[in-house]
N, C-alpha and C. Protein backbone atom coordinates (compact mmCIF):
# COMPACT_ATOMS: atom_id res chain seq x y z
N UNK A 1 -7.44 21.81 -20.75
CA UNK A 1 -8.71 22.31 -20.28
C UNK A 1 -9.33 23.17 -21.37
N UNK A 2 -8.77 24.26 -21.63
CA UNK A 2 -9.10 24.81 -23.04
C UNK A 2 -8.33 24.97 -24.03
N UNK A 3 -9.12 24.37 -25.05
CA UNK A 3 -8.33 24.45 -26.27
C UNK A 3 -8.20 25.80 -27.46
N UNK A 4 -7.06 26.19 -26.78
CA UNK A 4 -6.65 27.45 -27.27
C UNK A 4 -5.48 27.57 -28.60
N UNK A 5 -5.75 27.66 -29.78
CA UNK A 5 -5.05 27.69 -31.02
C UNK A 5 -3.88 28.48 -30.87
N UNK A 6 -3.29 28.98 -31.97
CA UNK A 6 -1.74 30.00 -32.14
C UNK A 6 -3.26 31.25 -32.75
N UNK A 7 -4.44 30.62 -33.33
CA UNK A 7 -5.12 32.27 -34.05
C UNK A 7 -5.74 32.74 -32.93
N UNK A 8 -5.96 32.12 -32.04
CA UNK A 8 -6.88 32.41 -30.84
C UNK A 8 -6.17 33.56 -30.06
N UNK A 9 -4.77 33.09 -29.79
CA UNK A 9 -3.52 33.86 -29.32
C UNK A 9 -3.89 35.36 -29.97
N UNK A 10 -3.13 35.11 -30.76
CA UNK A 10 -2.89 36.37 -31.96
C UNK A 10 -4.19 37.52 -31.83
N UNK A 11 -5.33 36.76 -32.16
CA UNK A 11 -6.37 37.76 -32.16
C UNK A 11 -6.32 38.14 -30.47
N UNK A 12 -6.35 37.49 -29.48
CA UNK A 12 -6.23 38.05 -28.17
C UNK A 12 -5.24 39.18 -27.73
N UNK A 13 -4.31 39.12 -28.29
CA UNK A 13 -2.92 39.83 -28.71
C UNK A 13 -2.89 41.73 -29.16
N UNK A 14 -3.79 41.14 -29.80
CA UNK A 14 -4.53 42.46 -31.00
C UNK A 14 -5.16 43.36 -30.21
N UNK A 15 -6.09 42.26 -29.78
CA UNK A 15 -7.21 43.11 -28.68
C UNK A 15 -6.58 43.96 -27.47
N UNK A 16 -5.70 43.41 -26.86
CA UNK A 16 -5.49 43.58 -25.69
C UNK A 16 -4.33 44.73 -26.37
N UNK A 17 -3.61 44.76 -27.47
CA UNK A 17 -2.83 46.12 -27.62
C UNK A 17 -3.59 47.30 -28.15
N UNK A 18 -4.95 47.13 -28.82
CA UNK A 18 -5.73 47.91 -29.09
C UNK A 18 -6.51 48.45 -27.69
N UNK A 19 -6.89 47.57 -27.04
CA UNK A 19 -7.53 48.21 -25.54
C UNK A 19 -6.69 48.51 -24.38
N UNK A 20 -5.79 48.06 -24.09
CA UNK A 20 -4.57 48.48 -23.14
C UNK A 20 -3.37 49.54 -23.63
N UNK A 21 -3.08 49.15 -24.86
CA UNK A 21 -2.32 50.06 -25.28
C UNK A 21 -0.61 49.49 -25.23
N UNK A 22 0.16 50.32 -26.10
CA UNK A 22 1.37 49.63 -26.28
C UNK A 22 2.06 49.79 -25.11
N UNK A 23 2.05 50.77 -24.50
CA UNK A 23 2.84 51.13 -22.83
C UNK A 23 2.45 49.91 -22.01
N UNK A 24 1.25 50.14 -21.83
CA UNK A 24 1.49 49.43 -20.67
C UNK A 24 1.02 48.08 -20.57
N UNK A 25 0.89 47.42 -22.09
CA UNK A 25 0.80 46.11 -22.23
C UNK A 25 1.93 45.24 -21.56
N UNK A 26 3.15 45.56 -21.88
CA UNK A 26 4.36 44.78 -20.71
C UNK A 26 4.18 44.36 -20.14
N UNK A 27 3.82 45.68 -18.44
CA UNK A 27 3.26 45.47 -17.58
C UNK A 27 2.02 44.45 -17.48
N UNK A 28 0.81 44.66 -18.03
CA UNK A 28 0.44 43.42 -17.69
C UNK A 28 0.60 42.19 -18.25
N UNK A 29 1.05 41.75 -19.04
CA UNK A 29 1.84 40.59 -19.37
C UNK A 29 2.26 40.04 -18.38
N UNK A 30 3.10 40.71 -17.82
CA UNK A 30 3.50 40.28 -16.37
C UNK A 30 3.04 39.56 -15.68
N UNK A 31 1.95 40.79 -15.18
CA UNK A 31 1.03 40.63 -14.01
C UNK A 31 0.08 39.41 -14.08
N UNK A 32 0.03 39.15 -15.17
CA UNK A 32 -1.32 38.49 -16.29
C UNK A 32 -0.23 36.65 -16.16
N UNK A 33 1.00 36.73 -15.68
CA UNK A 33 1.99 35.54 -15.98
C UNK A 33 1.91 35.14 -14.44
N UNK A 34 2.68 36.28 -13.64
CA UNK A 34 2.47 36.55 -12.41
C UNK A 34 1.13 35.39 -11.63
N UNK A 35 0.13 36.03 -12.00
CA UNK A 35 -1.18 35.17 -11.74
C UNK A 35 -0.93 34.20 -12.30
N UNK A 36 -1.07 33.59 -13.35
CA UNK A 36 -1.23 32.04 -13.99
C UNK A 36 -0.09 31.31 -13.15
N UNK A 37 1.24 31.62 -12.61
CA UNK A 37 1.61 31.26 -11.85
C UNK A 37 1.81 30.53 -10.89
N UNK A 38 1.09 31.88 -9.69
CA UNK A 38 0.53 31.22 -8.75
C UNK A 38 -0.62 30.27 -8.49
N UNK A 39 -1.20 30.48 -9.51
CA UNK A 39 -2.81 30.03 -9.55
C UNK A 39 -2.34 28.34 -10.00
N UNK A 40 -1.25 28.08 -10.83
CA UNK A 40 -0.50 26.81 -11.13
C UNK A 40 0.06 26.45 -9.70
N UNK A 41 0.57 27.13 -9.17
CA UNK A 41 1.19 26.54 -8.02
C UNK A 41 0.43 26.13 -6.76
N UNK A 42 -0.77 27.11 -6.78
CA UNK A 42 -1.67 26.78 -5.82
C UNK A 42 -2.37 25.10 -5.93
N UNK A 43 -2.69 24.98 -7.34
CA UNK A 43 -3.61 23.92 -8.25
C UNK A 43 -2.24 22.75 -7.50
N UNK A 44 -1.05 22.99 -7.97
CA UNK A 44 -0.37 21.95 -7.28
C UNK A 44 -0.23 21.76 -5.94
N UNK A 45 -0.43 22.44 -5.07
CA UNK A 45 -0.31 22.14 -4.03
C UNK A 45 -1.45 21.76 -3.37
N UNK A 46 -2.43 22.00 -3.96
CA UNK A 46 -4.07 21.43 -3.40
C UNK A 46 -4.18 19.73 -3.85
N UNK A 47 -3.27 20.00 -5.04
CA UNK A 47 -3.40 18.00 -5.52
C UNK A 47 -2.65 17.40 -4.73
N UNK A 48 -1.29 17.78 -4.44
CA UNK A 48 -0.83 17.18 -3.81
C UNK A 48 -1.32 17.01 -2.77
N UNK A 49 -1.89 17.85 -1.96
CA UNK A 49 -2.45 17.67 -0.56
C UNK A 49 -3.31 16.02 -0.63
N UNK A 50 -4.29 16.83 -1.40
CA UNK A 50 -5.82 15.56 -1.98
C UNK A 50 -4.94 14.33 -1.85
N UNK A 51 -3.32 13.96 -2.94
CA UNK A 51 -3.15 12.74 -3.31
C UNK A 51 -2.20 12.51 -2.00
N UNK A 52 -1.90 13.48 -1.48
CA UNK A 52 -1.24 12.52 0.06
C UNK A 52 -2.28 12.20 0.80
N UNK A 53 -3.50 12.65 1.27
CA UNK A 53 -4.66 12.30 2.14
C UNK A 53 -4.98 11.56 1.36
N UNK A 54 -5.41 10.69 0.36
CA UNK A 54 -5.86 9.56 -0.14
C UNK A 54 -5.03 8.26 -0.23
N UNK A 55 -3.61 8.60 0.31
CA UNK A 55 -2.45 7.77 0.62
C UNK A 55 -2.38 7.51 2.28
N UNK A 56 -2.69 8.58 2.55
CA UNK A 56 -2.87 8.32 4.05
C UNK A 56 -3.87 7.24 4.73
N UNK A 57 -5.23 7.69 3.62
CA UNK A 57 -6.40 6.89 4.18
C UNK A 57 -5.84 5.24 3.46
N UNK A 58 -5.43 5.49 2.28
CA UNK A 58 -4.77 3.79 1.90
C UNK A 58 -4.10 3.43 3.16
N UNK A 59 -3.25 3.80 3.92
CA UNK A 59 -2.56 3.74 4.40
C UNK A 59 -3.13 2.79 5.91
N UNK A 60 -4.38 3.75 6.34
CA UNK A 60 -5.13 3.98 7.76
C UNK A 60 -5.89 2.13 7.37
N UNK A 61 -6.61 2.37 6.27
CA UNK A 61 -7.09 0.74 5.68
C UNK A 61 -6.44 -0.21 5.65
N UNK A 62 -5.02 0.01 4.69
CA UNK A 62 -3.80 -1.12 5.34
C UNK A 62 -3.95 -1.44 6.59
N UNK A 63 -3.49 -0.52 7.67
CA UNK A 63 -3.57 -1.04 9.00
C UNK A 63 -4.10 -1.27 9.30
N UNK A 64 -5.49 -1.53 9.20
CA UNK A 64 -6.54 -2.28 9.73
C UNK A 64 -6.98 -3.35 9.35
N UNK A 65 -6.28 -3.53 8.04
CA UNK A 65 -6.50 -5.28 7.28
C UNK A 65 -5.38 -5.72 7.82
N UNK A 66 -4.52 -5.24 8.23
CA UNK A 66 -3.20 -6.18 8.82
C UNK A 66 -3.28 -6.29 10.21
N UNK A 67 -4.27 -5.20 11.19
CA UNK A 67 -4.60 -5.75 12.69
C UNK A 67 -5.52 -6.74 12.33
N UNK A 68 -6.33 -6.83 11.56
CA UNK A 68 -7.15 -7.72 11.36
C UNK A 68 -6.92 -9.14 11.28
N UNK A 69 -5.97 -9.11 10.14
CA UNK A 69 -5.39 -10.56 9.70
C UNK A 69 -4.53 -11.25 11.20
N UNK A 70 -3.73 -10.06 12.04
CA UNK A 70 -2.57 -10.58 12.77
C UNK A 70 -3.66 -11.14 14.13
N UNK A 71 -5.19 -10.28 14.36
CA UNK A 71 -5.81 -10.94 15.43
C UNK A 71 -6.46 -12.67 14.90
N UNK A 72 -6.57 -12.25 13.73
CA UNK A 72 -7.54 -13.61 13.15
C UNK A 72 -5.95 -14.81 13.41
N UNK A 73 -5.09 -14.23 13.18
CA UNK A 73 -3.54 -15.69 13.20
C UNK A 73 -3.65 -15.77 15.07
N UNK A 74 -3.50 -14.49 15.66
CA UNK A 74 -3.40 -14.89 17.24
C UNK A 74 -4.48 -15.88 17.39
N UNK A 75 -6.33 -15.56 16.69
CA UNK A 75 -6.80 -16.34 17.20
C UNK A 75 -6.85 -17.72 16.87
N UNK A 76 -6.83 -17.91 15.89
CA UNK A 76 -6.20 -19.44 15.45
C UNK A 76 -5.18 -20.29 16.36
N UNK A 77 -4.27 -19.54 16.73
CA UNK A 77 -3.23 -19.97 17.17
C UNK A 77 -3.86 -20.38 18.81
N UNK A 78 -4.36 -19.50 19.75
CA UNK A 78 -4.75 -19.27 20.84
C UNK A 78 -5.99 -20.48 20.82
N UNK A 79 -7.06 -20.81 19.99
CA UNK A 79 -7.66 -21.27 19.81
C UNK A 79 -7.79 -22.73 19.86
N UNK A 80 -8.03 -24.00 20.55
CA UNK A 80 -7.88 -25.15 20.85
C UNK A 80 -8.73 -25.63 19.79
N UNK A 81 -7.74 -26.68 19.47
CA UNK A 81 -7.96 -27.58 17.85
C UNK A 81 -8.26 -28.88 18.48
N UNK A 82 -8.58 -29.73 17.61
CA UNK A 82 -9.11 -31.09 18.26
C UNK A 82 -8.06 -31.89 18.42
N UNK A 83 -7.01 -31.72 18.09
CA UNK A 83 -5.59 -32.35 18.68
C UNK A 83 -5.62 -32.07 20.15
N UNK A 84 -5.61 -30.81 20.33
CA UNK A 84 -5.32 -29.98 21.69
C UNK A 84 -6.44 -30.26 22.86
N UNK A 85 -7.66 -31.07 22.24
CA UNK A 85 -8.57 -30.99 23.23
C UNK A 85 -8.45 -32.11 24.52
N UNK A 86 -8.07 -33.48 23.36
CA UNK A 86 -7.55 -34.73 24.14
C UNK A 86 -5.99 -34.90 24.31
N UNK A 87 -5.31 -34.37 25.10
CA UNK A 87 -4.00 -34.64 25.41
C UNK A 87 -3.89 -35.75 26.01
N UNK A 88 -4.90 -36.27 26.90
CA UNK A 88 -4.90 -37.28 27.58
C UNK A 88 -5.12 -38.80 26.58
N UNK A 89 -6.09 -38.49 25.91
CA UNK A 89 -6.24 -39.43 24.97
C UNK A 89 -4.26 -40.10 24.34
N UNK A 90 -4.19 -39.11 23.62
CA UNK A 90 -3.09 -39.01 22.74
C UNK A 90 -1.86 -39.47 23.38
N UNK A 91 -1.98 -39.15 24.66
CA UNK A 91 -0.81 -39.74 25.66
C UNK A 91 -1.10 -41.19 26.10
N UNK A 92 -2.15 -41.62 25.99
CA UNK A 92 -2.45 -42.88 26.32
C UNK A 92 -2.30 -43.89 25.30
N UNK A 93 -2.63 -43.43 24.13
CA UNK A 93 -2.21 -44.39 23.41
C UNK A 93 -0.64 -44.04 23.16
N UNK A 94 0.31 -43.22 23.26
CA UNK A 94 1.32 -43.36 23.00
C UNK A 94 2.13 -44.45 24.17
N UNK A 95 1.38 -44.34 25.63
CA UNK A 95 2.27 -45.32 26.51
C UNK A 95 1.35 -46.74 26.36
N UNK A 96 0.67 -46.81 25.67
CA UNK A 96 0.21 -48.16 25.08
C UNK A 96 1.10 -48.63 24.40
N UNK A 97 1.68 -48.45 23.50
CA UNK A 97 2.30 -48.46 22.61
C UNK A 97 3.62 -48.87 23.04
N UNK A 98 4.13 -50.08 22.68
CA UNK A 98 5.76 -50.65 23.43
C UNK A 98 6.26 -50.48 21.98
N UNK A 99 7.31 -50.32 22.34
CA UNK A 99 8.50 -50.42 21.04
C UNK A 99 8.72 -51.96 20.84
N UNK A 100 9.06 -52.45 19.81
CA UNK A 100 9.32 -53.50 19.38
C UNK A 100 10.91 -54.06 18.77
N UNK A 101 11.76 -54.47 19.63
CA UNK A 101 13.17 -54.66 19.89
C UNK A 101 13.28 -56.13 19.56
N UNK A 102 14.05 -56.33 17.92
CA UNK A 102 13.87 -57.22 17.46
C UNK A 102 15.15 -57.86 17.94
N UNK A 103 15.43 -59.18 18.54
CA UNK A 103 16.97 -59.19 18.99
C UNK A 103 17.76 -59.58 18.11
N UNK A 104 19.06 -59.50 18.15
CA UNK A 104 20.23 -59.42 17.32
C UNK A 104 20.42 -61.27 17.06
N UNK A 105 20.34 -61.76 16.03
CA UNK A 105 21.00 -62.77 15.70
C UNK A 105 22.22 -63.85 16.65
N UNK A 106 22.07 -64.94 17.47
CA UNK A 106 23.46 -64.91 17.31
C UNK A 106 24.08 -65.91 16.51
N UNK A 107 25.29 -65.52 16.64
CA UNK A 107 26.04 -66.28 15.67
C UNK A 107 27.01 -67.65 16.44
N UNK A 108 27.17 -68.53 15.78
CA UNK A 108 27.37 -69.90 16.30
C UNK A 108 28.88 -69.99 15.91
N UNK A 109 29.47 -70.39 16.84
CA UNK A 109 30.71 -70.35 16.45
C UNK A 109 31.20 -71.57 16.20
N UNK A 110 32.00 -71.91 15.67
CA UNK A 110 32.41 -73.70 15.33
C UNK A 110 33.32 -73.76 15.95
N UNK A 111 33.73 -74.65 17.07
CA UNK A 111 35.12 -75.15 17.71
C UNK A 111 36.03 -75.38 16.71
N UNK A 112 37.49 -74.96 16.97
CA UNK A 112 38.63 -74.74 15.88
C UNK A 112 39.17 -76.76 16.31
């Protein structure tokens, strides 16, 4: 986010022991770490939040392309096809239809 050098440091360094002073620079060092800290930990826990609710809503969309798809297969399925319309047809020509029973050969026997 910002691009902060090793001179950038240093001169900040300077300043802050010239205006705070050698005592109680420590101390805020600390305090000054302390914060960046939390303020890191907060930053993570707000992303994470964001990137689980944007997993969630993936999530909420999945399920609704997959109720979707599973009503569109029920309705297909449920749905009468043009096979299904004439059963009667289809049965009629099947008992039209004789099997064809070719008979067996016979065989001639020669008196011994």
């Amino acid at each position: 986010m910002f691009d902060v050098g090793f001179s950038e440091l240093v001169l900040i360094a300077v300043v802050a022991m010239i205006v705070i002073g050698p005592e109680r620079l420590p101390k805020v060092a600390r305090t000054a770490g302390a914060l960046l800290g939390r303020m890191q930990r907060y930053v993570a826990n707000v992303k994470s939040e964001v990137e689980r609710e944007m997993q969630f809503e993936d999530l909420k969309q999945l399920q609704q392309e997959i109720q979707a798809q599973s009503k569109q297969v029920e309705n297909s399925i449920l749905a009468p096809t043009s096979l299904d319309s004439s059963p009667a047809q289809s049965e009629l020509e099947l008992q039209d239809q004789k099997p064809v029973i070719k008979p067996k050969p016979i065989k001639k026997t020669q008196p011994k």
